[in-house]
C-alpha atoms as a PDB file:
ATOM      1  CA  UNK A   1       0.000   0.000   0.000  1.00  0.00           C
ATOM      2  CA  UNK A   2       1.399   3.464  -0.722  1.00  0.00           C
ATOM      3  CA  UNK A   3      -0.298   6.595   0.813  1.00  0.00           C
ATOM      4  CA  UNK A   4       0.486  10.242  -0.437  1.00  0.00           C
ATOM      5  CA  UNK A   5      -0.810  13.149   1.154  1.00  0.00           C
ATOM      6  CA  UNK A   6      -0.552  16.612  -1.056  1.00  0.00           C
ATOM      7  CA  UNK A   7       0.975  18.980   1.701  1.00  0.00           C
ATOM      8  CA  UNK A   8      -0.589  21.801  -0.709  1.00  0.00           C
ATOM      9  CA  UNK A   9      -3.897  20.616  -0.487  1.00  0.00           C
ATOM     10  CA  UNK A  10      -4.238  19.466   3.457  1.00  0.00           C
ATOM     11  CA  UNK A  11      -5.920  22.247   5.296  1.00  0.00           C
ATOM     12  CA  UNK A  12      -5.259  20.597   9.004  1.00  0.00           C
ATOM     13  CA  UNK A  13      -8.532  19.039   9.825  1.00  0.00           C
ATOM     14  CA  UNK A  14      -7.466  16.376  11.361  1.00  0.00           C
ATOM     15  CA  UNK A  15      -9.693  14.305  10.522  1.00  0.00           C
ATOM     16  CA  UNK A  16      -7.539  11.295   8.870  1.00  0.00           C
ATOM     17  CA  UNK A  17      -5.465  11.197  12.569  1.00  0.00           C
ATOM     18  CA  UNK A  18      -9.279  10.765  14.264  1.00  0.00           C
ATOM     19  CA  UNK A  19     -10.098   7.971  11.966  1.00  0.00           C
ATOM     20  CA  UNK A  20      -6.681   6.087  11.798  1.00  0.00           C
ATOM     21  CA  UNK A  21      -4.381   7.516  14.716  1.00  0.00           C
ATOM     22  CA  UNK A  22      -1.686   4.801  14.360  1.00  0.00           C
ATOM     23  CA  UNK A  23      -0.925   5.742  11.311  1.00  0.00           C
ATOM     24  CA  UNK A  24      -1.631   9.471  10.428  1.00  0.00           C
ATOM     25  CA  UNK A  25      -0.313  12.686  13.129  1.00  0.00           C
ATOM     26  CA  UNK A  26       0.054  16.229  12.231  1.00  0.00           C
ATOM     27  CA  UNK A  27       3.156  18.253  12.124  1.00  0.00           C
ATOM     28  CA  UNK A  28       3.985  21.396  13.784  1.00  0.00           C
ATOM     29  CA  UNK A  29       1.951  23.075  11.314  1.00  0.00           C
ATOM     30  CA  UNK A  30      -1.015  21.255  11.866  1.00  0.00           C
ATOM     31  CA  UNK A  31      -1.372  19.255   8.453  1.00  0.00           C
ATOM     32  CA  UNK A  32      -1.534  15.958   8.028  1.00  0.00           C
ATOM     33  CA  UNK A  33       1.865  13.582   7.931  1.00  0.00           C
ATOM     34  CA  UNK A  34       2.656   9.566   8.336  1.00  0.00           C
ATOM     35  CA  UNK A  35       4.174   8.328  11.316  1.00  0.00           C
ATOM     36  CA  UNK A  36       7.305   7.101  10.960  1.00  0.00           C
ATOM     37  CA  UNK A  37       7.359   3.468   9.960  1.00  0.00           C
ATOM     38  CA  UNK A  38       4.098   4.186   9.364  1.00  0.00           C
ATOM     39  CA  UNK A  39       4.544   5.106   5.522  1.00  0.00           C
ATOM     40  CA  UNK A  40       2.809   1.658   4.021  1.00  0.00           C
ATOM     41  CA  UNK A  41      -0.192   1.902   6.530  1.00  0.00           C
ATOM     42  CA  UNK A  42       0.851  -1.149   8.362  1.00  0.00           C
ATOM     43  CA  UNK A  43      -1.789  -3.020   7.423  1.00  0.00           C
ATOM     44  CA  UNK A  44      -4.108  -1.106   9.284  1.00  0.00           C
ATOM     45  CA  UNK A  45      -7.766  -1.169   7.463  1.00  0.00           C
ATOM     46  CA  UNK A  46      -8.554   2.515   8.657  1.00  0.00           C
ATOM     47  CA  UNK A  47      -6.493   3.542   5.809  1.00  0.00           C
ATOM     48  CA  UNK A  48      -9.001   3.606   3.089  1.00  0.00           C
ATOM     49  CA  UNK A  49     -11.530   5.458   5.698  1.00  0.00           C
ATOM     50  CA  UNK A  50      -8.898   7.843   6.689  1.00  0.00           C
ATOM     51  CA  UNK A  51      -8.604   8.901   3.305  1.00  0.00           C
ATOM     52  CA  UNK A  52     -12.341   9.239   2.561  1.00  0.00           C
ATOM     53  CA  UNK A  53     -12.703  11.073   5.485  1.00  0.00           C
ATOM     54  CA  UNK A  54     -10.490  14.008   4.354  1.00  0.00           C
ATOM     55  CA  UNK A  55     -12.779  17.342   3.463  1.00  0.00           C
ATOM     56  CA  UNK A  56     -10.679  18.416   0.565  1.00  0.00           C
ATOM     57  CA  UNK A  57      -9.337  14.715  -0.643  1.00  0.00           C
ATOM     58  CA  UNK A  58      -5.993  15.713   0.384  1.00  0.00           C
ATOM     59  CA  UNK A  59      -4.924  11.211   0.495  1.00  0.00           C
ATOM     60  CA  UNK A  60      -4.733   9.579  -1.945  1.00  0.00           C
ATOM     61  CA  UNK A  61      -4.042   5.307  -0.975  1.00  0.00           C
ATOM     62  CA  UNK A  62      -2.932   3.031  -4.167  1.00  0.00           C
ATOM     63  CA  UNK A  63      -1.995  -0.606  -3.611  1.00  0.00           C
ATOM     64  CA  UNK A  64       2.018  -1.023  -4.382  1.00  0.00           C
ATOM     65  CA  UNK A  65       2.688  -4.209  -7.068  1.00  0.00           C
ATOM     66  CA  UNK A  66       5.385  -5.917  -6.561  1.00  0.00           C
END
């Protein structure tokens, strides 16, 4: 799983960290950022929701091939 958050879109809400706090935070500027070792979503299924969740679409989640 890859997740990419567009730091120019994120307004801060928050509301990916509500849905799937072990694996979104915010920075010091209040937008939206992985946790470290957190970057493939770690399996969590929150992901997806986190994503959906976002007021201005700001995730985006794709599956990785390998």
């Amino acid at each position: 799983m890859h997740i990419d958050i567009d730091k120019d879109v994120c307004i801060g809400a928050g509301q990916c960290a509500l849905v799937a706090p072990d694996v979104f935070t915010q920075d010091d500027d209040g937008l939206s950022t992985l946790l470290p070792g957190r970057e493939d979503g770690a399996g969590t299924p929150m992901v997806r929701e986190a994503a959906r969740a976002c007021p201005v679409s700001a995730i985006t989640v794709s599956e990785t091939v390998s």
